[in-house]
Structures are given as structure tokens and as C-alpha cells.
N, C-alpha and C. Protein backbone atom coordinates (compact mmCIF):
# COMPACT_ATOMS: atom_id res chain seq x y z
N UNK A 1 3.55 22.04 18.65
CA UNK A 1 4.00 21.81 17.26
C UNK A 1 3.82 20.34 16.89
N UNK A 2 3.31 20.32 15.77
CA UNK A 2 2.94 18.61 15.06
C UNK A 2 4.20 18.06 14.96
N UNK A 3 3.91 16.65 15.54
CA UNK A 3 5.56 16.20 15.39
C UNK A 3 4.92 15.08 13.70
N UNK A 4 6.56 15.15 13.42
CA UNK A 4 6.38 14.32 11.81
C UNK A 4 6.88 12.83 12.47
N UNK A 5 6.07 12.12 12.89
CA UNK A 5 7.23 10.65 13.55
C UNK A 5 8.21 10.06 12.50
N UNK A 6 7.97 10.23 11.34
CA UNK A 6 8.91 9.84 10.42
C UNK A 6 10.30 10.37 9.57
N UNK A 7 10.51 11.84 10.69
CA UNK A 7 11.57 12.51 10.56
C UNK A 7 12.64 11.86 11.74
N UNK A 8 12.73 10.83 12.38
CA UNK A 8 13.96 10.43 13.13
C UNK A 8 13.89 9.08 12.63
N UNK A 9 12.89 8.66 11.59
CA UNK A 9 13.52 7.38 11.45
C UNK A 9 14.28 7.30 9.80
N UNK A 10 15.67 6.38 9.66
CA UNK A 10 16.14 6.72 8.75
C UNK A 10 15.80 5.11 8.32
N UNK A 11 15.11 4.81 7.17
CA UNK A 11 14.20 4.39 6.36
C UNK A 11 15.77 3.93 5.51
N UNK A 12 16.50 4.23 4.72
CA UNK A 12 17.46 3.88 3.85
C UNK A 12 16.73 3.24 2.25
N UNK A 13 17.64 2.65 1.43
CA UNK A 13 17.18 2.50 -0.04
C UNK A 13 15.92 1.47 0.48
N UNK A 14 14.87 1.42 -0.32
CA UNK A 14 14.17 0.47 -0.24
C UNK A 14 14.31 -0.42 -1.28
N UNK A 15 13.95 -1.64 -0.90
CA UNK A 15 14.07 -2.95 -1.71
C UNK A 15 13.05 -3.33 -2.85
N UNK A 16 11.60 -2.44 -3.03
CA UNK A 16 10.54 -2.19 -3.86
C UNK A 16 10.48 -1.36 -4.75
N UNK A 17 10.11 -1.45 -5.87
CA UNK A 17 9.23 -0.59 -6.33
C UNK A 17 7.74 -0.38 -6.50
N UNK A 18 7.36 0.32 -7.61
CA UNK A 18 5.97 0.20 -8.13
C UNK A 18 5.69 -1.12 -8.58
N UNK A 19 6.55 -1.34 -9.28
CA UNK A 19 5.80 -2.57 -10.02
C UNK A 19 6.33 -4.11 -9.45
N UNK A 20 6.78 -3.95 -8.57
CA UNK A 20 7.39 -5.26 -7.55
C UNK A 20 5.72 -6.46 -7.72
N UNK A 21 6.27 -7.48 -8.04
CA UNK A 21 5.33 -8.36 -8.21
C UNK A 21 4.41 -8.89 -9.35
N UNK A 22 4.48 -7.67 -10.27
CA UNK A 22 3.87 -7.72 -11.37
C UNK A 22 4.28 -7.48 -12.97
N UNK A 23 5.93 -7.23 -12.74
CA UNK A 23 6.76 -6.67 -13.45
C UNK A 23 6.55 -8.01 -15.16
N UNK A 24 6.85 -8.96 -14.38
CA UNK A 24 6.79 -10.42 -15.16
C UNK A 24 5.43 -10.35 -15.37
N UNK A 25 4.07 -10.18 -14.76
CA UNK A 25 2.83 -10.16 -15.76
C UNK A 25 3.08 -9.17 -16.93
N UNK A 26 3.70 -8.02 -16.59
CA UNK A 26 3.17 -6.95 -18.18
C UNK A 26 3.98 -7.46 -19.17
N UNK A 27 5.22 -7.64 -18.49
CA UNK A 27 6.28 -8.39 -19.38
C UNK A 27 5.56 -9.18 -20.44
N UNK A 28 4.99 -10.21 -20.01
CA UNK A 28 4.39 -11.14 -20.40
C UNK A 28 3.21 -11.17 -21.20
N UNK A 29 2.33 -10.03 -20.51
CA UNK A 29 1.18 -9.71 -21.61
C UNK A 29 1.59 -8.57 -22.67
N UNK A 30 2.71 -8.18 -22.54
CA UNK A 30 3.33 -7.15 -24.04
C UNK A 30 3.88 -7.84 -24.90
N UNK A 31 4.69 -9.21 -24.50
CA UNK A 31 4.90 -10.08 -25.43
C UNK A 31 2.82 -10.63 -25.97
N UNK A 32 2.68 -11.49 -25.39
CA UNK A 32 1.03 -11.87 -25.74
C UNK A 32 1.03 -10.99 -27.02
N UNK A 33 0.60 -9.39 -26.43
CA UNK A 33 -0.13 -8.57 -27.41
C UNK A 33 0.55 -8.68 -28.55
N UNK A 34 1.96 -8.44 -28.53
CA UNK A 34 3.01 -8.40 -29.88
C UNK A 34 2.02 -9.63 -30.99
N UNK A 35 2.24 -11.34 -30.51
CA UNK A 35 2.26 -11.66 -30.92
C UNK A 35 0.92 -12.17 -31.61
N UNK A 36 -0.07 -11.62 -30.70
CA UNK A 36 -1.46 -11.40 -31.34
C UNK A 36 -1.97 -10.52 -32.45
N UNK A 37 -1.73 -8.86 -31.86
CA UNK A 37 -1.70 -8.44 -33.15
C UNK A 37 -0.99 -8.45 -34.29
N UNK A 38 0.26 -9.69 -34.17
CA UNK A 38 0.91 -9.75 -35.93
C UNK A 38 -0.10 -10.95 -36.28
N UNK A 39 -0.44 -11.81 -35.57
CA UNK A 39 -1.60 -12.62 -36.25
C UNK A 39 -2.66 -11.81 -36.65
N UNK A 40 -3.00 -11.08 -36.23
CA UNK A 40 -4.19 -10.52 -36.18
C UNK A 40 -4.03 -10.01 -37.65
N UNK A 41 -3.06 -9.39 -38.24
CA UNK A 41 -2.57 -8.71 -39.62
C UNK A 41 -2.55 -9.94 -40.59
N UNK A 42 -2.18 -10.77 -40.06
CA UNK A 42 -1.68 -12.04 -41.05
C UNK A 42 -3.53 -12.87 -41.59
N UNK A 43 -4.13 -12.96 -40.54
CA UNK A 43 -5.21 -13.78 -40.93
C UNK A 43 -6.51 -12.45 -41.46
N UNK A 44 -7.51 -13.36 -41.85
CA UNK A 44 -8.31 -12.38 -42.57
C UNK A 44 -9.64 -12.47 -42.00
N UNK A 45 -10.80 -12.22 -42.08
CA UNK A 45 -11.71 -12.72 -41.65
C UNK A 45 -12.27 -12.35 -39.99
N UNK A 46 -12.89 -13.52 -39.95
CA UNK A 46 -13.95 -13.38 -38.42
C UNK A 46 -12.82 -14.12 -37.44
N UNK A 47 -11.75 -14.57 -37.69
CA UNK A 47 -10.56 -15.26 -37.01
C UNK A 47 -10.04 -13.85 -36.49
N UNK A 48 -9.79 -12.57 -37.60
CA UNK A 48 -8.67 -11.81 -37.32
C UNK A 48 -9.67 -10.61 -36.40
N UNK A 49 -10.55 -10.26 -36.33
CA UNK A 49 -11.90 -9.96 -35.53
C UNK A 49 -11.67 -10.20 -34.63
N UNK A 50 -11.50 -11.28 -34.23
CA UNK A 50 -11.35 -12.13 -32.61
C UNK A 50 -10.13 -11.78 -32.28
N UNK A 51 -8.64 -11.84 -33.07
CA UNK A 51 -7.52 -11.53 -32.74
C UNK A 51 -7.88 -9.72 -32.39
N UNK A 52 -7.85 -9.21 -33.14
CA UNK A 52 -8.47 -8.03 -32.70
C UNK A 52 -8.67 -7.45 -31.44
N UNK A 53 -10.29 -8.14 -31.01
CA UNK A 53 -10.34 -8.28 -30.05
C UNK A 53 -9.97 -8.45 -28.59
N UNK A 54 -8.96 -9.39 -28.87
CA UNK A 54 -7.87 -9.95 -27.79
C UNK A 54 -7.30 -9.12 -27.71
N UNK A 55 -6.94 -8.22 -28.80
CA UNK A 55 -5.43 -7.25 -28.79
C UNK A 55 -6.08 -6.54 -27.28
N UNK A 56 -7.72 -5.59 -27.80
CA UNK A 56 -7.96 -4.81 -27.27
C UNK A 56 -7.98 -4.94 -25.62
N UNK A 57 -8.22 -6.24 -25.64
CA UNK A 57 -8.48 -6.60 -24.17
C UNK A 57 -7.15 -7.01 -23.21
N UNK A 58 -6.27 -7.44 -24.28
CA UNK A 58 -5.29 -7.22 -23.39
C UNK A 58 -4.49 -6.19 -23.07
N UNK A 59 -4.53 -4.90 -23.77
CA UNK A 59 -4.05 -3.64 -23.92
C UNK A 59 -5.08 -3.15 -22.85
N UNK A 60 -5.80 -3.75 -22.44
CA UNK A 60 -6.67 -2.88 -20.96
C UNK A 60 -6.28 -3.61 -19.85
N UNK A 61 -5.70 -4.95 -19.96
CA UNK A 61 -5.51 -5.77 -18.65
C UNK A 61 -4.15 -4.97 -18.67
N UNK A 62 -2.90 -4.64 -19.60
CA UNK A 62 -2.17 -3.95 -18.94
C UNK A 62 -1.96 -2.60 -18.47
N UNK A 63 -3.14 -1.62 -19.37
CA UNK A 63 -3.70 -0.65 -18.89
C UNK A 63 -4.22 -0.33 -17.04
N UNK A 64 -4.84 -1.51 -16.81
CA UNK A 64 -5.16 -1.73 -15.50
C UNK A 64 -4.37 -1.86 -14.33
N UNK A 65 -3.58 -2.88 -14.94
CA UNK A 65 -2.17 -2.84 -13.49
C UNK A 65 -1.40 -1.94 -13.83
N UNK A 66 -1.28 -1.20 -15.21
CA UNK A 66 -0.17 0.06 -14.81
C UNK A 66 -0.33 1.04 -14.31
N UNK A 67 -1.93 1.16 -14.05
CA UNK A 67 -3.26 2.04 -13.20
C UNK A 67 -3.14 2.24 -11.94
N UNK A 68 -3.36 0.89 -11.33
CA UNK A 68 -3.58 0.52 -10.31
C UNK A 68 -2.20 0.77 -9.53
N UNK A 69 -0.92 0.65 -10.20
CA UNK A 69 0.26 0.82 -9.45
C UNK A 69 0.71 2.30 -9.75
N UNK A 70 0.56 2.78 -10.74
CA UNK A 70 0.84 4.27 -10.72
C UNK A 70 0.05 5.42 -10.86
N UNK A 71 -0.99 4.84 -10.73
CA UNK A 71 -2.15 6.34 -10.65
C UNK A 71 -1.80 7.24 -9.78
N UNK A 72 -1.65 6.84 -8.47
CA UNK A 72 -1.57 7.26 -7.19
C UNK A 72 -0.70 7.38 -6.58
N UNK A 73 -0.08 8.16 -5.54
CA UNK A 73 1.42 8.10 -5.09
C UNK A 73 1.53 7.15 -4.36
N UNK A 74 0.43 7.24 -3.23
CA UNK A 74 0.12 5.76 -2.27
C UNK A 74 0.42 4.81 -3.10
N UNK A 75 -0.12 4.56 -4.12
CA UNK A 75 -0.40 3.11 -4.68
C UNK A 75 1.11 2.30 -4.84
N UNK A 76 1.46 3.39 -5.08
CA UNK A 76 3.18 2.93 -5.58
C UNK A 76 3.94 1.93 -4.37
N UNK A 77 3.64 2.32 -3.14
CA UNK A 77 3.77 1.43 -2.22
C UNK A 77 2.91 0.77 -1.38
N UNK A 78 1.70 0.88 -1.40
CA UNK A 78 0.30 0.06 -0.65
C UNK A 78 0.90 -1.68 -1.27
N UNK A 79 0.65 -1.65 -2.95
CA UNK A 79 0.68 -3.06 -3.33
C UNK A 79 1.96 -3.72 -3.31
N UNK A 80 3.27 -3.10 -3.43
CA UNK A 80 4.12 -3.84 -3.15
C UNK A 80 4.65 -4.12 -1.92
N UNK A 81 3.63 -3.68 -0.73
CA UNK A 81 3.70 -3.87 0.83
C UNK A 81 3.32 -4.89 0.91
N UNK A 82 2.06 -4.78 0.81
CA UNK A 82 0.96 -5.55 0.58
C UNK A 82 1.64 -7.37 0.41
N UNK A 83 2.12 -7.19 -0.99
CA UNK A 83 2.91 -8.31 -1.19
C UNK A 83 4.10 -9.04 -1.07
N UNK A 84 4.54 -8.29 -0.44
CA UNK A 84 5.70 -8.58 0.79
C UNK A 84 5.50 -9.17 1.68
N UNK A 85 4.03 -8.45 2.36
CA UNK A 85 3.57 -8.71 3.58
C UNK A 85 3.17 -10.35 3.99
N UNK A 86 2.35 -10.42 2.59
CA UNK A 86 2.06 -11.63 2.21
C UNK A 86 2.77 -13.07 2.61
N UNK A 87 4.29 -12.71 2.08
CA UNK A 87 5.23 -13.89 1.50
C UNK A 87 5.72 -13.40 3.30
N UNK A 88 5.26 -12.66 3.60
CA UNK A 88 6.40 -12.68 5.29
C UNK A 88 5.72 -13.30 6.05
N UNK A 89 4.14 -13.13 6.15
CA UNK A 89 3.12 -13.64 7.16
C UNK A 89 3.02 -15.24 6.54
N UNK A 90 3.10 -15.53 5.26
CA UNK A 90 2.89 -16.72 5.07
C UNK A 90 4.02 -17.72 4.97
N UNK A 91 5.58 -17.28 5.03
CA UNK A 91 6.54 -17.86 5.62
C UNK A 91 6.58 -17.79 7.42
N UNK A 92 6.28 -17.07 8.36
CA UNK A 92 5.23 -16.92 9.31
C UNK A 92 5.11 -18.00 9.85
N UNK A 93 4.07 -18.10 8.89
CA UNK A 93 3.10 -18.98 9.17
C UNK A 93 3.05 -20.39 9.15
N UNK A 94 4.02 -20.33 8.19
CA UNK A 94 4.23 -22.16 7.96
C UNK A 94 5.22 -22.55 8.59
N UNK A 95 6.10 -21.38 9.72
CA UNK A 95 7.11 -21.77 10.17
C UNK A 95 6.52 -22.27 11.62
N UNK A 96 5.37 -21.38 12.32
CA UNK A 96 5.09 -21.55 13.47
C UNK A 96 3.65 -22.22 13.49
N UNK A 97 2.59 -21.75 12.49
CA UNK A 97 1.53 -22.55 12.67
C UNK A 97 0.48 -21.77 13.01
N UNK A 98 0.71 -20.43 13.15
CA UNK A 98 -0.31 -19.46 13.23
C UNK A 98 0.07 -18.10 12.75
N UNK A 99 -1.14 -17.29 12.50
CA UNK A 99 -0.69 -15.92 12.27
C UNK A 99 -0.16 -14.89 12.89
N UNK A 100 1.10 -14.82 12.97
CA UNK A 100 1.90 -13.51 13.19
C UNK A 100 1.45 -12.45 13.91
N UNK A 101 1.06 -12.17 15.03
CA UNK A 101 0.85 -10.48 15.55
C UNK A 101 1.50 -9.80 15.05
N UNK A 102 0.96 -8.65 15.14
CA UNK A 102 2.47 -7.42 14.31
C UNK A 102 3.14 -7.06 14.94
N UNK A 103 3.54 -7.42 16.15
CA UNK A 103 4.98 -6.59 16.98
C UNK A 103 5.65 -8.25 16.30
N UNK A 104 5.37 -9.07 15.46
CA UNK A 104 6.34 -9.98 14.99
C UNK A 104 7.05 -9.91 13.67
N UNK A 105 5.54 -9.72 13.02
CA UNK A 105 5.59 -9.25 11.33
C UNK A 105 6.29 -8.12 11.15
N UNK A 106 5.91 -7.26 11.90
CA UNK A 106 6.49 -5.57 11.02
C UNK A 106 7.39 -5.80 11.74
N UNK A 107 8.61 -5.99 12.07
CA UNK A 107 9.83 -5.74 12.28
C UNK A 107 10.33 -7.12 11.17
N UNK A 108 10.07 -7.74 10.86
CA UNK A 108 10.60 -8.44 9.42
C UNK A 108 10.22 -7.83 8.14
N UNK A 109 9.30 -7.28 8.21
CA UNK A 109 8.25 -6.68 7.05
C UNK A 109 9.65 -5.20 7.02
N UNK A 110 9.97 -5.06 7.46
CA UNK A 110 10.49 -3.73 7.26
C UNK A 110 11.93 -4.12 6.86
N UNK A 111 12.97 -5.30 7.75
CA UNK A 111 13.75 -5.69 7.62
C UNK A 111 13.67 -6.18 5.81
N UNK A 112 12.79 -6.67 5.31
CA UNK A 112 12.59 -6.75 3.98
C UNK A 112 12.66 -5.63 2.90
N UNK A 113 11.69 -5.01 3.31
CA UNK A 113 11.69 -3.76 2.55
C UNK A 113 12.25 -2.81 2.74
N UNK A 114 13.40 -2.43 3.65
CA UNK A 114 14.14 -1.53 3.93
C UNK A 114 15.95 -1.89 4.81
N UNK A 115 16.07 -2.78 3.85
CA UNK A 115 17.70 -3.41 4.39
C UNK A 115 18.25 -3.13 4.58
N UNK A 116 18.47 -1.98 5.27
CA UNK A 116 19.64 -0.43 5.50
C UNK A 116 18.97 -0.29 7.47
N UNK A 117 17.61 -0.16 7.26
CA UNK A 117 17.02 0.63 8.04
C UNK A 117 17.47 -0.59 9.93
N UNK A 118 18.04 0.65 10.65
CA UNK A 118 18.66 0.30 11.81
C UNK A 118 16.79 -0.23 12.93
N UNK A 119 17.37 -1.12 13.77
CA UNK A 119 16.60 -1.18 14.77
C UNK A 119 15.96 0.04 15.85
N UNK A 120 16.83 0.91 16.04
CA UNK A 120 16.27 2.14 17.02
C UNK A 120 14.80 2.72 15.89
N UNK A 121 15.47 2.76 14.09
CA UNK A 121 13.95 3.30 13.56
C UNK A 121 12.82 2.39 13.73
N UNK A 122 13.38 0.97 13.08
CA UNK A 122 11.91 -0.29 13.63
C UNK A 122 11.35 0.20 15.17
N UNK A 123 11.85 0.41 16.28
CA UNK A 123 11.37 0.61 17.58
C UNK A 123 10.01 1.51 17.38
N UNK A 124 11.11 2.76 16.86
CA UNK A 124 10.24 4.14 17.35
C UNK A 124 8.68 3.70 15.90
N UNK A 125 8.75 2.87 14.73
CA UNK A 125 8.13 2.90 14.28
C UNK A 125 6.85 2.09 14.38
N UNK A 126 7.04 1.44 15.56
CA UNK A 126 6.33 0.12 15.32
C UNK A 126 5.68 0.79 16.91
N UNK A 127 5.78 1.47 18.00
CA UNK A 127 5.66 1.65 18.89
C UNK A 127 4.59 3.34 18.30
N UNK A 128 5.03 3.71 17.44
CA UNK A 128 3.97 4.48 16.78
C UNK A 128 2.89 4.09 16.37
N UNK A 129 3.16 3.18 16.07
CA UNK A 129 2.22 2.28 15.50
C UNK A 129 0.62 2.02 16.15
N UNK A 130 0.87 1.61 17.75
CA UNK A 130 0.39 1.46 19.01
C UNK A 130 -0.32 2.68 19.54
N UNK A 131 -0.12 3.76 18.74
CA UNK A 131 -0.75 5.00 19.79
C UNK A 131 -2.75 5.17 19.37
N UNK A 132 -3.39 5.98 19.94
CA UNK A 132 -4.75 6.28 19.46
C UNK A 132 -4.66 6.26 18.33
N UNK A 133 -5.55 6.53 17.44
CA UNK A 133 -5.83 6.34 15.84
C UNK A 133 -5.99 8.25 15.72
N UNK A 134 -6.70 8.51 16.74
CA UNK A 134 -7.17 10.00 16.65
C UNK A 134 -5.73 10.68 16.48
N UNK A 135 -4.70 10.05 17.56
CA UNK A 135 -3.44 10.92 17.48
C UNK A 135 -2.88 10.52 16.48
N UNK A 136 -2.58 9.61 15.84
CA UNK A 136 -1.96 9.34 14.52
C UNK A 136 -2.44 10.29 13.95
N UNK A 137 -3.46 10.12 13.78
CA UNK A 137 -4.18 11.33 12.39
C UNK A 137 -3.89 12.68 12.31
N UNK A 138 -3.94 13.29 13.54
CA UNK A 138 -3.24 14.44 13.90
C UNK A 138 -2.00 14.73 13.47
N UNK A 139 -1.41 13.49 13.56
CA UNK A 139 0.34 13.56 13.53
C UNK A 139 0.31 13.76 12.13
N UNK A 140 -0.38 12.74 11.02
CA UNK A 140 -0.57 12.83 9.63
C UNK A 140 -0.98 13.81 8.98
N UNK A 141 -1.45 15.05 10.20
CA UNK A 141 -2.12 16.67 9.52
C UNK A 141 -3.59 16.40 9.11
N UNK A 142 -4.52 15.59 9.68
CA UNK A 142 -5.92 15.41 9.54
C UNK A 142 -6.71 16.50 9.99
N UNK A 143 -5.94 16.14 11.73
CA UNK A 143 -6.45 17.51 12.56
C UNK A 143 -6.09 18.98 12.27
N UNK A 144 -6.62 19.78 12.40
CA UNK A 144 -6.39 21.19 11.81
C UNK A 144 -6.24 21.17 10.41
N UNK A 145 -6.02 20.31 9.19
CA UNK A 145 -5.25 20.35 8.45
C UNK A 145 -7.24 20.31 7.60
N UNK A 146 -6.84 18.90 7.41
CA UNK A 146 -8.58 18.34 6.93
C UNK A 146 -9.72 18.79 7.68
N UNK A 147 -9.94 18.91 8.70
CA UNK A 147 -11.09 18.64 9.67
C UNK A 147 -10.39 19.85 10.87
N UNK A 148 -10.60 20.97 10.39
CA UNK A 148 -10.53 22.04 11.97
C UNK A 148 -10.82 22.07 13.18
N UNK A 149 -9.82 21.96 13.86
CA UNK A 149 -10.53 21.85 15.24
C UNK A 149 -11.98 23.07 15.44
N UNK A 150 -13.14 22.29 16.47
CA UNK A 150 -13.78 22.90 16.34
C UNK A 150 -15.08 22.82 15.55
N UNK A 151 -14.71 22.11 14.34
CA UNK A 151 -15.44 21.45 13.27
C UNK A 151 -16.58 20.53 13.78
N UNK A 152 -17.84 20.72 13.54
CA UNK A 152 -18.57 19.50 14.01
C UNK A 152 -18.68 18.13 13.80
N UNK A 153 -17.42 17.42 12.87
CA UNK A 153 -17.60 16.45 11.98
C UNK A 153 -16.47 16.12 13.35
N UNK A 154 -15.86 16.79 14.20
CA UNK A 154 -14.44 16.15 14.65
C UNK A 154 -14.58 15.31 15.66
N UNK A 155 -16.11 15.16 15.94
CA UNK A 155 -16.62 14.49 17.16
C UNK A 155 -16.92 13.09 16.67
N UNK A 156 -17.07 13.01 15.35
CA UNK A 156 -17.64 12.26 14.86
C UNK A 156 -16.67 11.02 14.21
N UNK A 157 -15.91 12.32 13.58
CA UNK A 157 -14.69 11.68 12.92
C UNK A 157 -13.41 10.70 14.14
N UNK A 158 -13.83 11.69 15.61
CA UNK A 158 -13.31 10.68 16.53
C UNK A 158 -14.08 9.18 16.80
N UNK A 159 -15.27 9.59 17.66
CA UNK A 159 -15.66 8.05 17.12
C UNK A 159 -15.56 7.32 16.29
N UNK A 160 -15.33 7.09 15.03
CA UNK A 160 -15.37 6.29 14.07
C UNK A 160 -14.16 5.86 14.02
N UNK A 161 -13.00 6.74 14.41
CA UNK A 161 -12.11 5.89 14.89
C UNK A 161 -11.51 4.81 15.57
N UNK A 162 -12.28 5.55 16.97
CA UNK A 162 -12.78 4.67 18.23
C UNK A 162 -12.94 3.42 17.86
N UNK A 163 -14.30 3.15 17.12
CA UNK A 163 -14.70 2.03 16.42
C UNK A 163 -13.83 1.29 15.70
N UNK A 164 -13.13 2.11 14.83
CA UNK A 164 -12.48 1.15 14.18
C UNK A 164 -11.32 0.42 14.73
N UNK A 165 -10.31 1.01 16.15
CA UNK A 165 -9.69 0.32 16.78
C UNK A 165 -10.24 -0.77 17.31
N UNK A 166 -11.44 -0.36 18.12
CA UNK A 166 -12.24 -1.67 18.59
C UNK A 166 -12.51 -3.30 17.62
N UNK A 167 -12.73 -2.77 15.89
CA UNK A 167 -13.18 -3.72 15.49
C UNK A 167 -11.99 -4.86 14.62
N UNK A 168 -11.29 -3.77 14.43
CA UNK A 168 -9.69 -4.76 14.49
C UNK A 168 -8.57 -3.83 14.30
N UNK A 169 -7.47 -4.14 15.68
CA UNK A 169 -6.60 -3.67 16.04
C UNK A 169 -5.66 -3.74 15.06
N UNK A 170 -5.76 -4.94 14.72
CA UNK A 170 -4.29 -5.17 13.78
C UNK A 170 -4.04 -4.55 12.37
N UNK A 171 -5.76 -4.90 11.91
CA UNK A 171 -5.69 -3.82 10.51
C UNK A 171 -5.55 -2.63 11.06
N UNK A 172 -5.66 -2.03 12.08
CA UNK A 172 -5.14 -0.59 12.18
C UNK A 172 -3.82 -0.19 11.90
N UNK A 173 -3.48 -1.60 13.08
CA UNK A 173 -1.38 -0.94 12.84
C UNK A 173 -1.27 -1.38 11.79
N UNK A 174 -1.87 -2.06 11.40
CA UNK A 174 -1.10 -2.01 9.83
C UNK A 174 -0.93 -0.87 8.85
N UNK A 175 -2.01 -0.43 8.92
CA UNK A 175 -2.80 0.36 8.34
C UNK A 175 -1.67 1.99 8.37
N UNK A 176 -1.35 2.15 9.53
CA UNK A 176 -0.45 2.73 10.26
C UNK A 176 0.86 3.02 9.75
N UNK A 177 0.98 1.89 10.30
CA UNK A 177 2.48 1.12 9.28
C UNK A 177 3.00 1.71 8.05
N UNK A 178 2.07 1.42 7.69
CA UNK A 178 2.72 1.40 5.78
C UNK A 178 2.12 2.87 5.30
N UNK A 179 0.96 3.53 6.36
CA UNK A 179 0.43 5.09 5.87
C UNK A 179 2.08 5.93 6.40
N UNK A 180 2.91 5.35 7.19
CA UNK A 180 4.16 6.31 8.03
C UNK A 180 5.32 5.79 6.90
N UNK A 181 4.88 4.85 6.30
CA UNK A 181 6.16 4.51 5.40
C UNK A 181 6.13 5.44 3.96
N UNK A 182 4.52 5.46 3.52
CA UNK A 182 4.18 6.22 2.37
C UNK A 182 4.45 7.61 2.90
N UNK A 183 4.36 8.23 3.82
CA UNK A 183 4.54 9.40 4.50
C UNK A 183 5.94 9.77 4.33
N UNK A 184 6.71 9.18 4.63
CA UNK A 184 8.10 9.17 5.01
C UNK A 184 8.47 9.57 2.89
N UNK A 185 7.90 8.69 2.16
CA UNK A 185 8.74 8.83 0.85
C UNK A 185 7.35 9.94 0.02
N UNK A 186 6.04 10.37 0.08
CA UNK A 186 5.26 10.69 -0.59
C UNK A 186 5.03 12.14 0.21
N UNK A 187 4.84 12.23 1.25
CA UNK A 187 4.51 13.19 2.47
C UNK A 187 3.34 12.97 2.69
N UNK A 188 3.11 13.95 3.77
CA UNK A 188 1.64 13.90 5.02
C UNK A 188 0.27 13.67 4.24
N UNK A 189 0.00 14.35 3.18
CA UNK A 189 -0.75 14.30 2.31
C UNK A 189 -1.38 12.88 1.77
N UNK A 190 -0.52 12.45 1.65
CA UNK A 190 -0.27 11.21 0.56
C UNK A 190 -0.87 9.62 1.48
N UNK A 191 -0.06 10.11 2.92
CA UNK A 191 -0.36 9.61 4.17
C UNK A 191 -1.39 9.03 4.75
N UNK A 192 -2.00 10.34 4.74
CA UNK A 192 -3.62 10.63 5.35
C UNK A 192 -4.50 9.94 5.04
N UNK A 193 -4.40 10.47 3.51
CA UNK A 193 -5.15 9.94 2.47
C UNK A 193 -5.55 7.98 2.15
N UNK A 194 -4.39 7.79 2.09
CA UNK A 194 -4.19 6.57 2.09
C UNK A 194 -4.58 6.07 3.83
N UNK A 195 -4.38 6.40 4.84
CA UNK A 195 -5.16 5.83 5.91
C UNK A 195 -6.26 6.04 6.06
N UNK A 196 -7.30 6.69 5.18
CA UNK A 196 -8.50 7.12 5.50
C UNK A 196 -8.66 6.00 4.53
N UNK A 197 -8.36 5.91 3.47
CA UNK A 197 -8.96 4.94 2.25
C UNK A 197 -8.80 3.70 2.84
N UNK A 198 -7.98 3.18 3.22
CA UNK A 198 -7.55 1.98 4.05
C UNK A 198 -8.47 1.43 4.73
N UNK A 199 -8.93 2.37 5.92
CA UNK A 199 -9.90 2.26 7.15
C UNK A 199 -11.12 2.37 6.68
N UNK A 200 -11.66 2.51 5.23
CA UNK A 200 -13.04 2.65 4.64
C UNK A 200 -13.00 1.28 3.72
N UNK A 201 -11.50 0.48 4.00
CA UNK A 201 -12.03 -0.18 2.98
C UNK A 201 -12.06 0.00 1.13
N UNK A 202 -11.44 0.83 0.98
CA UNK A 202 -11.04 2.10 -0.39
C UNK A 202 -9.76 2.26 -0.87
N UNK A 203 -8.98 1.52 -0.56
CA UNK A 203 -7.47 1.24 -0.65
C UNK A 203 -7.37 0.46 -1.55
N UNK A 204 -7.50 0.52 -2.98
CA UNK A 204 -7.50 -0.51 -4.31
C UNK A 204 -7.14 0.31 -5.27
């Protein structure tokens, strides 16, 4: 039986949302737009054309990040990991002088984003973290689920795994990481998905 690794760990409120980080840009470009398109009404001409203009373009820059953070279920937590991760590795960093391994980072990274969540779940999560890539995937419902055992792609789809542990470990657990965290609030689906996009490089 497929075990779910993210059914014994208790995760508690998280400290993120969707729009963690970017809340103050839309803020900011909805004021902008306001006050563009009342110029835009007020003046006449090849001036109010250009205001116009602006309106349109900024009504797509916030179109874009409200895209990018809620299109997707993943997405909802990839970027505000992401930017957490950031401000943890780069306080980190300026504390010690180099970059962080992740048996350092993700147990702060989580302590951040999940201020409830006990040490026995950081253990079992971060030690998951560490296993084959092939068995993760399994665990995430890849195997049998996506790709049947049996399947001729599954030989394939193992190597490339292979590879990708080999070519960097750390983006894996990371990778890991935050696919068991989206798992835990989105499900297996959501999971997968997002670690396959990740590991291709397709995670945007």
C-alpha cells in the first residue's frame, strides 16, 4: 500500500499565502491605474492616448502576478516558498558566510512557514526528503498512477531521475520539500505535478 508521507506530519496554520510578497505591488499598481485612468479622462488628445495606454499595460502587469500566483494550485505555494526561502538562505548567509545545505535551511524554512509545526514532523519531513527520487514519485502516485508499471517510458522515466539526483542534489530536496508541502494542502496530484515541472525546469 502507497504510503502518503504527509499524513503523520501535522503541518499546523501556515504563515503564507498566495499573494505573500507581492500583496504591496498590486496594491500599488491599482492605485497607479486609478490614478491614470482619471487623467486619462481629464486630458484630451495624443497625451490621453498614452494615458490610455499605460492604463492597458498596467491592467496586464497586474493581470500577470494575479496569474502567476493563482492560476495553479501549486503556484499558490511554489512562490511564496520560494520567497521565504530566499530571506532564510540569505539571512544564512550573511550570518555564516556561505550557503546553507538543506538539512540547515529546511528546518528554519519550515519553522517560518509553519509556526505550529512540531520537530518529530520537520524530522520525518526532511529525512523524506533524502530518499531516491524514483521512490518519492511513487509515494506522490507517479508510479501506477501516471506511468504504469510495466510501461516502457518507466525505464526511462527512472533514469532521468537518476540523472537528475546526480546533477544537483539539493535542487532535488528542495524540490521535494515544498512538492510534500503542496501535497499535504493541494493533494498527490497537485504534488506530482509540480515536481515534474520543477525538475524540467517548468515551475513559473
Amino acid at each position: 500500500m502507497r504510503q502518503i508521507v504527509w499524513s503523520d506530519v501535522e503541518f499546523g496554520p501556515k504563515s503564507y499565502n498566495a499573494m505573500t510578497g507581492v500583496t504591496k505591488n498590486v496594491i500599488a499598481l491599482g492605485i497607479l491605474l486609478l490614478i491614470v485612468a482619471g487623467l486619462a479622462q481629464v486630458f484630451g488628445g495624443w497625451l490621453s492616448l498614452i494615458l490610455w495606454a499605460l492604463v492597458v499595460i498596467l491592467i496586464w502587469m497586474i493581470w500577470g502576478i494575479l496569474y502567476g500566483r493563482l492560476s495553479k494550485p501549486w503556484r499558490r505555494h511554489h512562490y511564496p516558498l520560494t520567497i521565504v526561502l530566499f530571506g532564510v538562505m540569505g539571512a544564512m548567509y550573511g550570518r555564516d558566510g556561505h550557503a546553507p545545505p538543506f538539512h540547515e535551511w529546511a528546518p528554519v524554512l519550515l519553522k517560518a512557514t509553519f509556526p505550529m509545526i512540531d520537530d518529530r514532523s520537520i524530522r520525518l519531513l526532511i529525512e523524506r526528503c533524502s530518499v531516491p527520487l524514483f521512490d518519492a514519485f511513487n509515494d506522490l502516485g507517479v508510479i501506477n498512477g501516471d506511468i504504469p508499471q510495466g510501461d516502457a517510458r518507466l525505464d526511462e522515466f527512472r533514469r532521468r531521475l537518476e540523472e537528475a539526483e546526480i546533477r544537483d542534489f539539493e535542487l532535488v530536496r528542495r524540490t521535494l520539500l515544498f512538492a510534500m508541502i503542496i501535497g499535504a494542502h493541494e493533494g498527490p496530484h497537485q504534488a506530482s505535478l509540480y515536481a515534474l515541472l520543477s525538475l524540467r525546469g517548468d515551475a513559473r
